[in-house]
Structures are given as C-alpha cells and as structure tokens.
Protein backbone atom coordinates (compact mmCIF):
# COMPACT_ATOMS: atom_id res chain seq x y z
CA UNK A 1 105.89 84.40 105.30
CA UNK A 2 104.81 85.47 108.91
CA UNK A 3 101.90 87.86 109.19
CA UNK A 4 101.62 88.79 112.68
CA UNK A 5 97.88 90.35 113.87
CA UNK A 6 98.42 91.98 117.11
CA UNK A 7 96.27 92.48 120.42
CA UNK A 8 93.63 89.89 118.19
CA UNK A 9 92.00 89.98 121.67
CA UNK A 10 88.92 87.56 121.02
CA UNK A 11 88.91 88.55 117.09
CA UNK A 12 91.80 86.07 115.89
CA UNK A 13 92.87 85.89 112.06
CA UNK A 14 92.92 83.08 110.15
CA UNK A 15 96.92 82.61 108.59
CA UNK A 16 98.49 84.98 110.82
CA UNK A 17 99.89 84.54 113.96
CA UNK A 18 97.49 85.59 116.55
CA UNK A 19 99.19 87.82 119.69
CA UNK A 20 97.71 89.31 122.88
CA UNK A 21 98.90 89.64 126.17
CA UNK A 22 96.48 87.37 127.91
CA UNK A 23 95.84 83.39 126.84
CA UNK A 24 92.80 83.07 124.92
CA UNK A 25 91.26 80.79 122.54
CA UNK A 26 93.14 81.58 119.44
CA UNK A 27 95.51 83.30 120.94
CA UNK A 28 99.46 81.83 119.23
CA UNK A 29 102.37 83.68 121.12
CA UNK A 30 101.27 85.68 124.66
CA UNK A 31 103.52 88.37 124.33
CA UNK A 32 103.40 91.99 126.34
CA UNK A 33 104.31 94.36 123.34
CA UNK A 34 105.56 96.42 126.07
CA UNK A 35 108.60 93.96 126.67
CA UNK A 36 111.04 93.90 124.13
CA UNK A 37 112.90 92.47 122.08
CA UNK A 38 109.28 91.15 120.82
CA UNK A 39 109.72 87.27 120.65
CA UNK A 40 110.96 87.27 116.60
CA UNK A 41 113.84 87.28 114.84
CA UNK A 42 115.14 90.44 112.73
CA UNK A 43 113.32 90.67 109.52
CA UNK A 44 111.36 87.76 109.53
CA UNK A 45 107.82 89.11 109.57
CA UNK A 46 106.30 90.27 106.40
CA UNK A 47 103.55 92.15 107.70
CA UNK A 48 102.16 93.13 111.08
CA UNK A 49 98.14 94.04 111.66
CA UNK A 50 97.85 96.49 114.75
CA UNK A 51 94.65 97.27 115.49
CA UNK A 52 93.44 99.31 118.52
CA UNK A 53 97.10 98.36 120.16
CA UNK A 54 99.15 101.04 119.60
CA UNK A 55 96.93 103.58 122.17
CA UNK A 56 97.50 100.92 124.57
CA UNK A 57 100.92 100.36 124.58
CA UNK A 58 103.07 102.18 127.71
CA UNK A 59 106.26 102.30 124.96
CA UNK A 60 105.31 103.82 121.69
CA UNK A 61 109.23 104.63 120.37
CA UNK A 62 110.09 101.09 121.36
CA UNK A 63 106.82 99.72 119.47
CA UNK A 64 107.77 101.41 116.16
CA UNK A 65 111.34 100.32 116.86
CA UNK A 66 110.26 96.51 117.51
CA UNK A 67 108.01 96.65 114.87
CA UNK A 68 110.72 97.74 112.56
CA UNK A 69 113.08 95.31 113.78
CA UNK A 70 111.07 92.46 113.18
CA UNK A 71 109.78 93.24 109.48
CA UNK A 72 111.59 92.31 106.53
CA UNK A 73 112.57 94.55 104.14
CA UNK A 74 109.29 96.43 102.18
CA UNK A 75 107.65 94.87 105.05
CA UNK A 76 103.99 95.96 105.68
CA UNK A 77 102.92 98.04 109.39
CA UNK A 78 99.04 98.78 109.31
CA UNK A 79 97.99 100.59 112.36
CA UNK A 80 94.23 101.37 113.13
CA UNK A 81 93.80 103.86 116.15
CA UNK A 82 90.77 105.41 117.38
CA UNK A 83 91.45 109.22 115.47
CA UNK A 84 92.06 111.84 118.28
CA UNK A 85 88.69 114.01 117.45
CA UNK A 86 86.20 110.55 118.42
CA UNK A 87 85.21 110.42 121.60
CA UNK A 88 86.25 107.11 121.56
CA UNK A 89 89.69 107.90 121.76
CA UNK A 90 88.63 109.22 125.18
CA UNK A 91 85.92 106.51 126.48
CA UNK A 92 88.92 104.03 127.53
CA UNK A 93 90.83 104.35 130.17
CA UNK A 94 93.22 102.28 128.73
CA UNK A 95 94.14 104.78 126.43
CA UNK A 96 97.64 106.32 126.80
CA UNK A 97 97.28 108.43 124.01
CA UNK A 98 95.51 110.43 121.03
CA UNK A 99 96.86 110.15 117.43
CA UNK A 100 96.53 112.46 114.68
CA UNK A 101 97.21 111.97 111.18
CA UNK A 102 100.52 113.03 111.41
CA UNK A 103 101.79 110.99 114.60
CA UNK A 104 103.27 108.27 112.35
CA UNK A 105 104.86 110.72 110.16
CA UNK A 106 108.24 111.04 113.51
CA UNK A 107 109.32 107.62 111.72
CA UNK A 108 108.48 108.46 107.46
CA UNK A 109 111.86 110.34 106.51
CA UNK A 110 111.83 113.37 105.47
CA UNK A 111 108.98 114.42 107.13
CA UNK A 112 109.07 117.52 109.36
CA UNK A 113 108.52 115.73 112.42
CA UNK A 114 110.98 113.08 111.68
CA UNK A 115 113.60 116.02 111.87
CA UNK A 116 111.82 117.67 114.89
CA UNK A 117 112.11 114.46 116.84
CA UNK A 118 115.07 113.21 115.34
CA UNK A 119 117.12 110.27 116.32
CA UNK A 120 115.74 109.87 119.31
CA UNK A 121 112.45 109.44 118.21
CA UNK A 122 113.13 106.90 115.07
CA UNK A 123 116.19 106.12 115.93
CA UNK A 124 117.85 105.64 112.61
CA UNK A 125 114.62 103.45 111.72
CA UNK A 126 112.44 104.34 108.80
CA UNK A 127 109.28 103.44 106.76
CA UNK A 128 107.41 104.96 104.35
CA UNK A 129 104.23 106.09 104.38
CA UNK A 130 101.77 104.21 102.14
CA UNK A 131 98.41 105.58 103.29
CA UNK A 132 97.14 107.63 106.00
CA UNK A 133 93.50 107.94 106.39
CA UNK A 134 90.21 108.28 108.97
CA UNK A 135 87.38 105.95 108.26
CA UNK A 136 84.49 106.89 110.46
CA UNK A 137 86.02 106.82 114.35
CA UNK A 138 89.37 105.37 113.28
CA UNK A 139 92.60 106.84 112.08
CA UNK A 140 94.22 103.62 109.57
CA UNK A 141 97.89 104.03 108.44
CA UNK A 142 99.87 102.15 106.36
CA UNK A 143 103.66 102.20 106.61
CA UNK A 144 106.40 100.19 104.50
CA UNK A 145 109.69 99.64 105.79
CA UNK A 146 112.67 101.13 104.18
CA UNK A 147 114.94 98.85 102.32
C-alpha cells in the first residue's frame, strides 16, 4: 500500500511517502509534479494527499492525469486548495490559479463540465466525486478513481 503526501514541504507524514520538489529533511522522492510521467508505476498508489499543490502546479490536466495514472483502482485523490473567495488564494504569488467547488468536477463523469471540457480536459480519465467542501479558507475535495 503506497500513500503518497505531496508538496509535504517541511510538514512530512508519518507512513506515506513524503514528496516535494526541493531536498529536505523528510523529504522521500524529489520529484517536480510538473514533469511527468511522475516517478510510479500505473496503479500502484492507493491514495495520494495534495495539499496546497495543486495551485502551484504549471500543468493542472497533466496533474489529474498523473494522478490518475498512478492510483489503483477505487484509489483515493484528496486535494486541499486555498477556496477562490480567501484572500489567500491571492496572497501568493505562486499561485497559478483559483478553484471553485466545481473545478474538480471537468474529471467526475457525468458532470456538466466534464462534457464542456471533454476529452481534452480528462482525457478518457475519471473519478468520482466523494466530497467537496470549504472549511474556513480552504476548498477540500475528495475524488475516487473509477474502476
């Protein structure tokens, strides 16, 4: 079982492999999420924890379709995001974008904007959408991966 906590920064997990993109104490695998193929085999991780990464990253389609790639079956993808109306979401320059509670929903079929953005959004790749909600200045998601 691989649980894979992503951009832990200097806030490693205990029993998951740790990733950032700069060596650190803690830090396991030094990996740019913006690179891909991400350094693990198809559907070998059984969960991935991304918090505050996902704003960050330069690739978002190619995140969700790493992410995908890498999960097993009715594997777990928590995101936590600054939500879009914080002013945190704003503070960092860093920041590439602003997500809403429906920016997930372009990869949960049968959603309206997985047909807006269609294949070339999800390409082909699919989860579904456990839980979607804002807890003070952060939008958490939960997303399984199709079978």
């Amino acid at each position: 079982m691989v649980i894979l906590h992503l951009g832990c920064g200097q806030k490693p997990a205990p029993g998951r492999v740790n990733v950032d993109m700069v060596s650190m104490p803690g830090v396991d695998v030094v990996h740019d999420l913006d690179v891909h193929p991400w350094p693990w085999a198809d559907g070998t991780v059984t969960e991935i924890h991304a918090p505050h990464v996902f704003e960050h990253v330069a690739d978002p389609l190619g995140f969700m379709a790493e992410a995908h790639r890498v999960l097993t079956a009715g594997g777990w993808l928590h995101i936590e995001v600054p939500h879009w109306r914080h002013q945190n979401a704003y503070t960092d320059p860093t920041h590439r974008r602003y997500c809403t509670e429906d920016t997930f929903r372009y990869w949960v079929r049968g959603t309206w904007l997985a047909q807006v953005g269609g294949v070339a959004y999800h390409r082909g790749r699919f989860f579904t959408e456990r839980s979607v909600r804002v807890v003070a200045a952060d939008l958490i998601v939960d997303l399984v991966k199709e079978g």
